[in-house]
Protein backbone atom coordinates (compact mmCIF):
# COMPACT_ATOMS: atom_id res chain seq x y z
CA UNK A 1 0.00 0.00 0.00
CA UNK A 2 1.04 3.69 -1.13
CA UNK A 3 0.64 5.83 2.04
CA UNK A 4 0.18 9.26 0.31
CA UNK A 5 0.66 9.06 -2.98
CA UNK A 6 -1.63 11.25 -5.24
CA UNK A 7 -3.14 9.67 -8.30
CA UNK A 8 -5.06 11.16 -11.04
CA UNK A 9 -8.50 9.06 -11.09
CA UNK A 10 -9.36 11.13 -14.36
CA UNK A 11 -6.55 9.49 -16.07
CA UNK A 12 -7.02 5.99 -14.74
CA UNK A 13 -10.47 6.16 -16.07
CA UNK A 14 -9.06 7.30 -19.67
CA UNK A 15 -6.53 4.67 -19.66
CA UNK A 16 -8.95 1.71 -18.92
CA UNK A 17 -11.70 2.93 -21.14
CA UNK A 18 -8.94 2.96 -24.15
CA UNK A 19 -7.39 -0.15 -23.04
CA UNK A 20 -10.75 -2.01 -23.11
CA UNK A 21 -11.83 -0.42 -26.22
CA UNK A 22 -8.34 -1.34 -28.40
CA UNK A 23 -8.46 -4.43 -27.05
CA UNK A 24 -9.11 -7.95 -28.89
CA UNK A 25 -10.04 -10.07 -25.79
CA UNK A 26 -10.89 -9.68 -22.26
CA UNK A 27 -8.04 -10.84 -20.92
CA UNK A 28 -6.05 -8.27 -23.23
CA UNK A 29 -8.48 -5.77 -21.74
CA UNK A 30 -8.04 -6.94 -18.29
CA UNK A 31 -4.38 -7.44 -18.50
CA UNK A 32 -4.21 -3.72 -19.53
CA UNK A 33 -5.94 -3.03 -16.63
CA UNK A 34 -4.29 -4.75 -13.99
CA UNK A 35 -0.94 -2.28 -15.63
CA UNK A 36 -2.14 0.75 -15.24
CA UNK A 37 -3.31 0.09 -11.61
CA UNK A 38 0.33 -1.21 -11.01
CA UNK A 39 1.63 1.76 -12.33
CA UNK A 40 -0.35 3.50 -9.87
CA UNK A 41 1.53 2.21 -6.96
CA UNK A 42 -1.00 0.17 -5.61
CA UNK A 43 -0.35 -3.22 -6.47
CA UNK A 44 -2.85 -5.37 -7.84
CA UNK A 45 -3.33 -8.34 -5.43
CA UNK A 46 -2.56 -11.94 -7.00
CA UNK A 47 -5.68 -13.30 -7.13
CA UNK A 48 -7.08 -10.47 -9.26
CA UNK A 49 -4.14 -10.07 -11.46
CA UNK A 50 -4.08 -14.17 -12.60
CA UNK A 51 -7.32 -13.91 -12.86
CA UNK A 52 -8.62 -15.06 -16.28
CA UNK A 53 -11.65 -12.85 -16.63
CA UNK A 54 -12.88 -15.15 -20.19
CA UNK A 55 -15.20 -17.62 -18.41
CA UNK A 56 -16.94 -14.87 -16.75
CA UNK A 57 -17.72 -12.90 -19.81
CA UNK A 58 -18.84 -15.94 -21.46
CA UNK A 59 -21.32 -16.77 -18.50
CA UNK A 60 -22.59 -13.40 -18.62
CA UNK A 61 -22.91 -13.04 -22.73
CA UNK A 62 -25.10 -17.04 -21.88
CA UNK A 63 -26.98 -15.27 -19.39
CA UNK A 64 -28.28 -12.00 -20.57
CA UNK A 65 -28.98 -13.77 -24.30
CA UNK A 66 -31.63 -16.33 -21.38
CA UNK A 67 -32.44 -12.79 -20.03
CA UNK A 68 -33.54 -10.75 -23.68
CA UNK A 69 -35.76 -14.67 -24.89
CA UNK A 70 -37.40 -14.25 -21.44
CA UNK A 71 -38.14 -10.72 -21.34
CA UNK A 72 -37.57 -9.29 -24.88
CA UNK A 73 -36.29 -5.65 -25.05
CA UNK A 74 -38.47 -3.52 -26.84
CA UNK A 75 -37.77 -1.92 -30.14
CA UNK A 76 -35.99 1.73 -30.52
CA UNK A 77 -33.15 0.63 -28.40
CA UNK A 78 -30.14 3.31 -28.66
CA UNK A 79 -27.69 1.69 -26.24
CA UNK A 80 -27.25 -1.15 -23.63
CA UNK A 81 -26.29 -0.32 -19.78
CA UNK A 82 -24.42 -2.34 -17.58
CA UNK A 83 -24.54 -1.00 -14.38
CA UNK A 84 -22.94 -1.36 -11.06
CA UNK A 85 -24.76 -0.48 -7.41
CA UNK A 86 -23.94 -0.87 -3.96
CA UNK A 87 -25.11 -3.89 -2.00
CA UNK A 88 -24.76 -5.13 1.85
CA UNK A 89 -23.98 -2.85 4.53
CA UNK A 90 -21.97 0.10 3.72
CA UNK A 91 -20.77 0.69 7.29
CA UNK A 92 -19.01 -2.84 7.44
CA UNK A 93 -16.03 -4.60 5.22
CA UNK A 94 -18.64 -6.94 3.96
CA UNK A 95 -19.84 -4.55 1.48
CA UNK A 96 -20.54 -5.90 -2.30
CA UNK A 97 -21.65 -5.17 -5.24
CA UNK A 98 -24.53 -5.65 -7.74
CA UNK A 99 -24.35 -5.93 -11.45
CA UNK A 100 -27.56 -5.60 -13.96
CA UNK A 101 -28.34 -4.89 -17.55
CA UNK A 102 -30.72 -2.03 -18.79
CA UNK A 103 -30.73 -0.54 -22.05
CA UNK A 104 -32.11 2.88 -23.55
CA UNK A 105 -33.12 5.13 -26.42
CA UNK A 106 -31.45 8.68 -27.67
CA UNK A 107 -28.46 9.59 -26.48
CA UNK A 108 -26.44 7.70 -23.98
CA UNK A 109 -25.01 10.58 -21.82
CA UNK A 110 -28.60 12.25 -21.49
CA UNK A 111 -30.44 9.07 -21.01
CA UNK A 112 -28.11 7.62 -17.63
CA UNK A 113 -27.62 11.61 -16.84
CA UNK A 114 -31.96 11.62 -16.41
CA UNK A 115 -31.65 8.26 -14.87
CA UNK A 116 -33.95 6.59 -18.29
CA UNK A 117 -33.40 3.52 -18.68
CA UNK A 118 -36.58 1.81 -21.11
CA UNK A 119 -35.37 -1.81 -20.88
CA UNK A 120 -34.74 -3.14 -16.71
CA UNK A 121 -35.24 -6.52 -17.09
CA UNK A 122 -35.60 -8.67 -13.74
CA UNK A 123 -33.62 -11.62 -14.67
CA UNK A 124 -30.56 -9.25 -15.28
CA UNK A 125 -29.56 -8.21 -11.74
CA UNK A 126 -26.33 -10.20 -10.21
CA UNK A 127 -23.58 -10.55 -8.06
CA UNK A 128 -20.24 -11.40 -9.38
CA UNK A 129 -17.28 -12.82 -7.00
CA UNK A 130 -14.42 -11.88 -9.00
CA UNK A 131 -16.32 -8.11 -8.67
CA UNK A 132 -17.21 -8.37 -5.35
CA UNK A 133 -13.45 -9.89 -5.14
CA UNK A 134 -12.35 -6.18 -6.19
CA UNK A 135 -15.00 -4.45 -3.81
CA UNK A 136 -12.77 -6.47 -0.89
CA UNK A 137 -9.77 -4.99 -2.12
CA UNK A 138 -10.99 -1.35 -3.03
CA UNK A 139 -12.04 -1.48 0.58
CA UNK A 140 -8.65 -2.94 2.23
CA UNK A 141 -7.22 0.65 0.69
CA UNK A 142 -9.27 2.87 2.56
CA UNK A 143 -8.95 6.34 1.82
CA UNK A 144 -7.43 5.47 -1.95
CA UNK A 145 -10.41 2.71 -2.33
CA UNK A 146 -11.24 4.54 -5.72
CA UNK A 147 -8.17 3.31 -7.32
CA UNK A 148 -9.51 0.04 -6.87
CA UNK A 149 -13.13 0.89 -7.63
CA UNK A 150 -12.09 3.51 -10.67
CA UNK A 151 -8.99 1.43 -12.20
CA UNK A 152 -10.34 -2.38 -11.18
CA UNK A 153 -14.10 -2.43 -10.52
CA UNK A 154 -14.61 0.11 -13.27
CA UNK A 155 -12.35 -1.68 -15.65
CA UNK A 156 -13.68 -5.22 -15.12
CA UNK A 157 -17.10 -4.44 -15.38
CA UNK A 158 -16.27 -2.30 -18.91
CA UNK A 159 -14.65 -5.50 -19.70
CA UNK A 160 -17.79 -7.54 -19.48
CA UNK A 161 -19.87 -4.83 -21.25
CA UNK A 162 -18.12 -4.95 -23.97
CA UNK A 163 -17.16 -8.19 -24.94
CA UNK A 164 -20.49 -9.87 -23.50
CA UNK A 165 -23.14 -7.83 -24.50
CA UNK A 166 -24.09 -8.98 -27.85
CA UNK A 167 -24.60 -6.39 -30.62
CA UNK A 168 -28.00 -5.70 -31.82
CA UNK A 169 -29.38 -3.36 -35.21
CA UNK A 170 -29.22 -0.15 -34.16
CA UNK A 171 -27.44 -0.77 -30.93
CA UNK A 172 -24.68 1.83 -31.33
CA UNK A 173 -23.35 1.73 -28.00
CA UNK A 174 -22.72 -0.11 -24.33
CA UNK A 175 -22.31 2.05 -21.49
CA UNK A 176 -21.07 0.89 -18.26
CA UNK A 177 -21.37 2.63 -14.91
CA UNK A 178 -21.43 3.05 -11.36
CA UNK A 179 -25.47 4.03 -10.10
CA UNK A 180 -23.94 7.00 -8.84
CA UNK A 181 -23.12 8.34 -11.97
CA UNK A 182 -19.31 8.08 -13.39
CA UNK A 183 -19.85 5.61 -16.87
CA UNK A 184 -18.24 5.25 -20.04
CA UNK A 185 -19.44 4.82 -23.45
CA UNK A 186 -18.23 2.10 -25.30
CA UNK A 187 -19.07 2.77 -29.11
CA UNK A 188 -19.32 -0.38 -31.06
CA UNK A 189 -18.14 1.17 -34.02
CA UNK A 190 -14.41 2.27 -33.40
CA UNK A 191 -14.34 4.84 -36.25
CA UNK A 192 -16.79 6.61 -34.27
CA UNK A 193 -13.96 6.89 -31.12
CA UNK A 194 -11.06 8.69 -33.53
């Protein structure tokens, strides 16, 4: 642990939303990931660095296509949303977090900024270990937990959006986001990013 060292979260966030857009797999993307939080001087425990984040988006691409034949999204969609929220007890280390899918219409940035979101299916809400893995470790850094939750959390959940969220006509975009408002945009088509 880094006992005051200052760290720009605006360019963590920047780094990992490029690293998991150029990249060709997830653990590519999640490799990248686990650098730039190294780089931070917080080091990236073991278990999270080794950790081959594939099976995971491959259960979650398996679910959420059970999720859209059980409760079909409706037509006009604009964007998908994979979201992050706070579960358990905030006031005690065994805090967690959620996962779910939503999706919208219009623009991303005004949609999640209004909080409208036309697609909240109720099979899509989860818990991940391997996130709530991260949550464990954000919290073990205290005061710099949001180099975990920014860099890791952040990262691995972008990681999921985009390579297990399957494209749809006239799905231009996934987003992915904490409920309290920081999210990026992850454009499907990478011309549109330059």
């Amino acid at each position: 642990m880094c006992v005051g060292v200052s760290v720009d979260l605006a360019s963590i966030f920047d780094a990992v939303e490029n690293s998991v857009l150029t990249s060709t797999t997830p653990m590519e993307a999640w490799s990248l990931i686990v650098a730039i939080v190294d780089a931070t001087g917080y080091a990236v425990p073991k278990v999270l660095r080794e950790y081959d984040i594939t099976p995971l988006v491959a259960g979650l691409a398996q679910r959420l296509q059970s999720v859209a034949i059980a409760e079909p999204p409706p037509p006009g969609l604009t964007f998908y949303h994979l979201g992050l929220f706070d579960t358990g007890d905030p006031s005690t280390a065994t805090e967690t977090v959620g996962v779910y899918l939503a999706a919208g219409t219009g623009d991303p940035t005004q949609s999640l900024s209004r909080g409208e979101l036309a697609y909240r299916p109720r099979g899509a809400v989860l818990e991940s270990g391997f996130l709530n893995t991260i949550r464990a470790a954000a919290l073990d850094l205290g005061a710099a937990r949001n180099v975990f939750e920014y860099g890791l959390l952040l990262g691995a959940a972008a990681v999921l959006a985009r390579f297990a969220i399957e494209a749809k006509e006239g799905v231009g975009a996934v987003t992915v986001g904490f409920d309290g408002g920081d999210y990026m945009v992850l454009h499907r088509d990478r011309d549109a990013l330059i």
